[in-house]
PDB file of N, CA and C in Angstrom:
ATOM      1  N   UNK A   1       0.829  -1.186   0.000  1.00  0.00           N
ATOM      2  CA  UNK A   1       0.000   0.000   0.000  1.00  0.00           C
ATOM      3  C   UNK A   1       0.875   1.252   0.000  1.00  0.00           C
ATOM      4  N   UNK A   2       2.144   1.282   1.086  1.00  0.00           N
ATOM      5  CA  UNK A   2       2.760   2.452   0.770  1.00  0.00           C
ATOM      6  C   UNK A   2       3.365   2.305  -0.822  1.00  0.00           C
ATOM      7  N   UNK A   3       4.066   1.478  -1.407  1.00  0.00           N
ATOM      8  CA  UNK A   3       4.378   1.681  -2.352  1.00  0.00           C
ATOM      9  C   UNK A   3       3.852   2.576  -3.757  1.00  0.00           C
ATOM     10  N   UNK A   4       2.388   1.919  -3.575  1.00  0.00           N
ATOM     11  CA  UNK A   4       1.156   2.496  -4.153  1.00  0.00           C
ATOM     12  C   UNK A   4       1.254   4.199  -4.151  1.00  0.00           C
ATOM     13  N   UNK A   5       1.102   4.187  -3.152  1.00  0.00           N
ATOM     14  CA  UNK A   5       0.896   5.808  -2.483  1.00  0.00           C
ATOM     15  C   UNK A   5       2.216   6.494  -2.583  1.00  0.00           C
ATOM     16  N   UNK A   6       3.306   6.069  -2.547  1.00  0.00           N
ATOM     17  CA  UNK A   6       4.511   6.475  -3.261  1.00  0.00           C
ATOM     18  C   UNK A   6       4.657   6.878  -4.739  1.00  0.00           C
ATOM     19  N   UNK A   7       4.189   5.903  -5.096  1.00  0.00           N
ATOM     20  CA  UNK A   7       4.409   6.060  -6.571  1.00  0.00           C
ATOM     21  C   UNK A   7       2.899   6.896  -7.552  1.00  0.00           C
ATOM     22  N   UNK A   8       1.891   7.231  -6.469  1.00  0.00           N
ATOM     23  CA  UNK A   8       1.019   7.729  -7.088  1.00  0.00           C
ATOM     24  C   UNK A   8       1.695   9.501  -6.854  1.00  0.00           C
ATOM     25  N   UNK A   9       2.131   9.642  -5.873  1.00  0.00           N
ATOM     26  CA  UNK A   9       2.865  10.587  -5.586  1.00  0.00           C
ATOM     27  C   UNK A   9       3.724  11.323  -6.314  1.00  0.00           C
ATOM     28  N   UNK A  10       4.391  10.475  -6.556  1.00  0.00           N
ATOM     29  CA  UNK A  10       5.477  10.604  -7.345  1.00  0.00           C
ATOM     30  C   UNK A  10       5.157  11.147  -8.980  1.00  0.00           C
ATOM     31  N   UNK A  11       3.931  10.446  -9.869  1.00  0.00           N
ATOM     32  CA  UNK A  11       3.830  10.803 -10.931  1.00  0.00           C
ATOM     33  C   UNK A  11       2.495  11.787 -10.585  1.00  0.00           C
ATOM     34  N   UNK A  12       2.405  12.404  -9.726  1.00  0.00           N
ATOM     35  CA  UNK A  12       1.432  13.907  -9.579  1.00  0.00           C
ATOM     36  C   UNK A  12       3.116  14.938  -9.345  1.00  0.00           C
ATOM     37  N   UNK A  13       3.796  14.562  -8.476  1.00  0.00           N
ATOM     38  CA  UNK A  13       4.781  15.611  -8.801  1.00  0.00           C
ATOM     39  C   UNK A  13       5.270  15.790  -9.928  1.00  0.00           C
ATOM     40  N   UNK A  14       5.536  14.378 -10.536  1.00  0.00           N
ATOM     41  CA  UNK A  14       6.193  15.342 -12.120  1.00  0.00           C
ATOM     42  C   UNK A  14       5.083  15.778 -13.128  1.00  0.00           C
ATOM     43  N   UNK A  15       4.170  15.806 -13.090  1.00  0.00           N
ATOM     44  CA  UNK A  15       2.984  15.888 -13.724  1.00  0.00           C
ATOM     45  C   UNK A  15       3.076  17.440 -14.440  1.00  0.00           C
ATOM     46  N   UNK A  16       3.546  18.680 -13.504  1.00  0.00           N
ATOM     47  CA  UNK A  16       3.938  19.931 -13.985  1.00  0.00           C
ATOM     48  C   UNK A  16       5.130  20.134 -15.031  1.00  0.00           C
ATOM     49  N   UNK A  17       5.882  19.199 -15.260  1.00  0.00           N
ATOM     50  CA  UNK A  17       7.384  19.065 -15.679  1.00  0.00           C
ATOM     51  C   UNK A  17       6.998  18.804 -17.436  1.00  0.00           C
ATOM     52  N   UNK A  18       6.011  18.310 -17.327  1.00  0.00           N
ATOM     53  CA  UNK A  18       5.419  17.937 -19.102  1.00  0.00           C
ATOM     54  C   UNK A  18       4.635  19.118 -19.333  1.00  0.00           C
ATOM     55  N   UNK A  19       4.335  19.517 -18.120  1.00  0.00           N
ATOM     56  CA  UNK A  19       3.622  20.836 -18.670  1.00  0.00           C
ATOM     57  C   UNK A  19       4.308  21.683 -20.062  1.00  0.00           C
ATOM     58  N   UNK A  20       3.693  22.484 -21.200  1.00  0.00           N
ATOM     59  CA  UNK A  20       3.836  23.228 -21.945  1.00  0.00           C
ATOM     60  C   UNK A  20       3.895  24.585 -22.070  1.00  0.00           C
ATOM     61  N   UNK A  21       4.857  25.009 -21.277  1.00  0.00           N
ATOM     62  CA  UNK A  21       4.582  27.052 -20.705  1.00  0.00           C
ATOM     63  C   UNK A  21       5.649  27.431 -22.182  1.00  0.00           C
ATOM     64  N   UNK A  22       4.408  28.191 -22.624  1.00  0.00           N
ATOM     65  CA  UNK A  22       5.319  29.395 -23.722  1.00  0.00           C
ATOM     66  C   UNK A  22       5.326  28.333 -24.999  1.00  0.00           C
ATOM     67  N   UNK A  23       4.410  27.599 -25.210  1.00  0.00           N
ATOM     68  CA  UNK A  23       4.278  26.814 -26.559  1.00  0.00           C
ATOM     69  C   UNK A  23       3.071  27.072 -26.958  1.00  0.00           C
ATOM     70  N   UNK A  24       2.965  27.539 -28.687  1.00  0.00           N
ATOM     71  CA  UNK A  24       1.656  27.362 -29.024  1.00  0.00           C
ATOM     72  C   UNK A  24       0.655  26.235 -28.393  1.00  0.00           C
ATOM     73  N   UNK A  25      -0.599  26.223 -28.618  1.00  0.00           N
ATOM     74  CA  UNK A  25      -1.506  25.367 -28.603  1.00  0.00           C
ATOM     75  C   UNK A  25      -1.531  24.433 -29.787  1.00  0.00           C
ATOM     76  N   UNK A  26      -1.807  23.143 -30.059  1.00  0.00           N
ATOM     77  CA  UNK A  26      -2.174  22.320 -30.917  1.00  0.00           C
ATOM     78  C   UNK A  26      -3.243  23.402 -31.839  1.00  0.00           C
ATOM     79  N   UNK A  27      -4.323  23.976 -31.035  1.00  0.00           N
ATOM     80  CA  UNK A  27      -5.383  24.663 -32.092  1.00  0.00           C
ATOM     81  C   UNK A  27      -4.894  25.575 -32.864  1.00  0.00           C
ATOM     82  N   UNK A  28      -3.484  26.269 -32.400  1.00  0.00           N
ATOM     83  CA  UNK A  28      -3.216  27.675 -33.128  1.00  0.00           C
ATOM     84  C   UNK A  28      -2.244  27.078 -33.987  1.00  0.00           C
ATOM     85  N   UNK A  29      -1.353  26.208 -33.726  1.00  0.00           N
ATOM     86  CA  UNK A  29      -0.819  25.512 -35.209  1.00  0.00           C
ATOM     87  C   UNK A  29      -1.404  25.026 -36.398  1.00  0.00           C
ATOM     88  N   UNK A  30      -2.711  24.519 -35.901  1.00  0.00           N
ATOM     89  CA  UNK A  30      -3.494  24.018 -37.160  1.00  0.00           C
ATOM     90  C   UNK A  30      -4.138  25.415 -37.673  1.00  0.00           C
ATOM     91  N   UNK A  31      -4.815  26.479 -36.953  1.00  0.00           N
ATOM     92  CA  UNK A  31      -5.027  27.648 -38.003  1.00  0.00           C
ATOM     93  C   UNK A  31      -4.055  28.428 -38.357  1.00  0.00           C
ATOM     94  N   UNK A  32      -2.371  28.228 -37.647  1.00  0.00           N
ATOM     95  CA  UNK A  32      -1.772  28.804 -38.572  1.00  0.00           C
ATOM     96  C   UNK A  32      -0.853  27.905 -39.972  1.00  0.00           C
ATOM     97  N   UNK A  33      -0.851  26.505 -39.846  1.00  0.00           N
ATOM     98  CA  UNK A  33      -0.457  26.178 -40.689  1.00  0.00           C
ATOM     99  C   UNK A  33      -1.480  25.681 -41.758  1.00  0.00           C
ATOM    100  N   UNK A  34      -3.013  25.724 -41.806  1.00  0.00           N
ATOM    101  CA  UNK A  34      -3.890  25.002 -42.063  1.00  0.00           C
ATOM    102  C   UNK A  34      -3.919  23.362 -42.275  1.00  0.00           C
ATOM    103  N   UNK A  35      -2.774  22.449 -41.628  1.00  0.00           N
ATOM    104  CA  UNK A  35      -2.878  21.195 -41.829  1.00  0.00           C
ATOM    105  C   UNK A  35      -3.341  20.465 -40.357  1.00  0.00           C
ATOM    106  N   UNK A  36      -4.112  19.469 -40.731  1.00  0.00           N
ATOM    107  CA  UNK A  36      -4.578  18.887 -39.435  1.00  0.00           C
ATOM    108  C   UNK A  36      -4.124  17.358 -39.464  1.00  0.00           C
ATOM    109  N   UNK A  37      -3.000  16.626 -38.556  1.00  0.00           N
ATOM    110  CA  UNK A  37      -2.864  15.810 -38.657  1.00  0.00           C
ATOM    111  C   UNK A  37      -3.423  14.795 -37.689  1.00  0.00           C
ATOM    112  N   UNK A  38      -4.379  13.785 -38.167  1.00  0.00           N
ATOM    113  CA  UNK A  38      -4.706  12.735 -37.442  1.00  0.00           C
ATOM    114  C   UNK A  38      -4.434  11.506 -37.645  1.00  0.00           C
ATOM    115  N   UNK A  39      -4.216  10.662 -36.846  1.00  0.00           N
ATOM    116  CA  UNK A  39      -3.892   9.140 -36.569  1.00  0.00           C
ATOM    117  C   UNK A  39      -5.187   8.212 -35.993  1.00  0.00           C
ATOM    118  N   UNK A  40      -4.910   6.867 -36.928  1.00  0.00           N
ATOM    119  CA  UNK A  40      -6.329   6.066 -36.259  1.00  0.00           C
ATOM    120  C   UNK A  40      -5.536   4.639 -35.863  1.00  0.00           C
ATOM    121  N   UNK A  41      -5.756   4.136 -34.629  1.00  0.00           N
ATOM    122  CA  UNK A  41      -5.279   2.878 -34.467  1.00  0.00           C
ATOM    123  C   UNK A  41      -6.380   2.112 -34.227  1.00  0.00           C
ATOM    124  N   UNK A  42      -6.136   0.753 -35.241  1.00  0.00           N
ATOM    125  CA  UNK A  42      -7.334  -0.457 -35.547  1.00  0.00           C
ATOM    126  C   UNK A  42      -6.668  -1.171 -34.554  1.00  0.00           C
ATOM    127  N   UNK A  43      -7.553  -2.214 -33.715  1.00  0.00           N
ATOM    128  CA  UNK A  43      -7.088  -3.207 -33.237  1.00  0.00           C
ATOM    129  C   UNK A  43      -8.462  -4.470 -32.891  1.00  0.00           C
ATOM    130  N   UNK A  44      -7.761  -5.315 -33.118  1.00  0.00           N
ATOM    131  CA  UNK A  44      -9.087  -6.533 -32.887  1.00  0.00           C
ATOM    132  C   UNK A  44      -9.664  -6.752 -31.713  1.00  0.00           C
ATOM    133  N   UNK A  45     -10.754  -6.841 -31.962  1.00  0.00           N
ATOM    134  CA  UNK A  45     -11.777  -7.482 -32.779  1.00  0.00           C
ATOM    135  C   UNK A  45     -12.600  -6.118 -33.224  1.00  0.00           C
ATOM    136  N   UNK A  46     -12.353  -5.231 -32.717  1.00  0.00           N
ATOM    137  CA  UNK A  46     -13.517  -4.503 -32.752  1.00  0.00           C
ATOM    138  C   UNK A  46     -13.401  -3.506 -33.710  1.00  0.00           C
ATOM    139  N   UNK A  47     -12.313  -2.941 -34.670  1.00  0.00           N
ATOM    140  CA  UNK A  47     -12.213  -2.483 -35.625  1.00  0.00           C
ATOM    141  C   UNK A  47     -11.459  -3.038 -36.656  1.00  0.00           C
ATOM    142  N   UNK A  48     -11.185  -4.045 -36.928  1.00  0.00           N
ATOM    143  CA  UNK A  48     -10.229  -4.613 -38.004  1.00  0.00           C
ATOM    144  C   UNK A  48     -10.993  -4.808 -39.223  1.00  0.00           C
ATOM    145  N   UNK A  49      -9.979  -4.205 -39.759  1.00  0.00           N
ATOM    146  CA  UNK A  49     -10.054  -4.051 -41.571  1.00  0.00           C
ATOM    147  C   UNK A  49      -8.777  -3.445 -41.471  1.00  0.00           C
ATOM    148  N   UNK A  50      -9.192  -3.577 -43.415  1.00  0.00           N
ATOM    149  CA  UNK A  50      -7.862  -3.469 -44.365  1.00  0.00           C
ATOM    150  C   UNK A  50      -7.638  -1.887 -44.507  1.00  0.00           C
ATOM    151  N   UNK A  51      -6.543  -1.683 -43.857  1.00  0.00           N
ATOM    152  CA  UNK A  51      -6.523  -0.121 -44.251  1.00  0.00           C
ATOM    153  C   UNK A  51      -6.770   0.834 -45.983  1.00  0.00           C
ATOM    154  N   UNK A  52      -6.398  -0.309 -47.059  1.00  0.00           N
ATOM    155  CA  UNK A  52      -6.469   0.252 -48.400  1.00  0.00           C
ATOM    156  C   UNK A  52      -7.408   0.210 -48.801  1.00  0.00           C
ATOM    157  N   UNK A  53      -8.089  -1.383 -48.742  1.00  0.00           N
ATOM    158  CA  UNK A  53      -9.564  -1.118 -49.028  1.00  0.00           C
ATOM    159  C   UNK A  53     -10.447  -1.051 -48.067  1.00  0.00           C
ATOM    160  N   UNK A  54     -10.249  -1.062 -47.054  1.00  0.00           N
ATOM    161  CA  UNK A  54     -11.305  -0.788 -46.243  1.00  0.00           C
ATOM    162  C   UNK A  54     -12.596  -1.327 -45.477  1.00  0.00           C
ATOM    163  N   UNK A  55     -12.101  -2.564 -46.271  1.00  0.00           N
ATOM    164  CA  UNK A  55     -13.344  -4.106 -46.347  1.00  0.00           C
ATOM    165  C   UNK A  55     -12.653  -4.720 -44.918  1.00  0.00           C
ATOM    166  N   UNK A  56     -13.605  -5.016 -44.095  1.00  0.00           N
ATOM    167  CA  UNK A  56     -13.596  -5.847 -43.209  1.00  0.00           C
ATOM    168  C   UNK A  56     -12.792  -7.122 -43.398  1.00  0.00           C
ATOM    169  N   UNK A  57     -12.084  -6.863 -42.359  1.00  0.00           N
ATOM    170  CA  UNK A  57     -10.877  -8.138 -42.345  1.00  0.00           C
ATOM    171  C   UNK A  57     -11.438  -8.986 -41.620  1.00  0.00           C
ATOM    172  N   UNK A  58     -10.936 -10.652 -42.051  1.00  0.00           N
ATOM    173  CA  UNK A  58     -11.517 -12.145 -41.900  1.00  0.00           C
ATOM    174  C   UNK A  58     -11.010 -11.870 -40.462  1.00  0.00           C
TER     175      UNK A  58
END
């Protein structure tokens, strides 16, 4: 249990350290570059298909 509580500890302190001070936002890059990049990850069972065609994989 302490361990637990150690280590929950531990990743709330560094939690500020990923913080982003003095970086655009994700939103203001996409209206200033107009490109929006998104990613999709398939995984089974519940979305698998063929990424080219698109047809439901066996």
């Amino acid at each position: 249990m302490k361990t637990i509580f150690v280590a929950v500890l531990l990743c709330l302190i560094s939690l500020p350290s990923f913080a982003a001070d003095g970086k655009e936002s994700a939103y203001d890059r996409v209206i200033e570059t107009g490109v929006l990049k998104c990613g999709v990850m398939l995984w089974p069972p519940y979305f698998e298909k063929d990424a080219i065609s698109g047809r439901k994989a066996i």
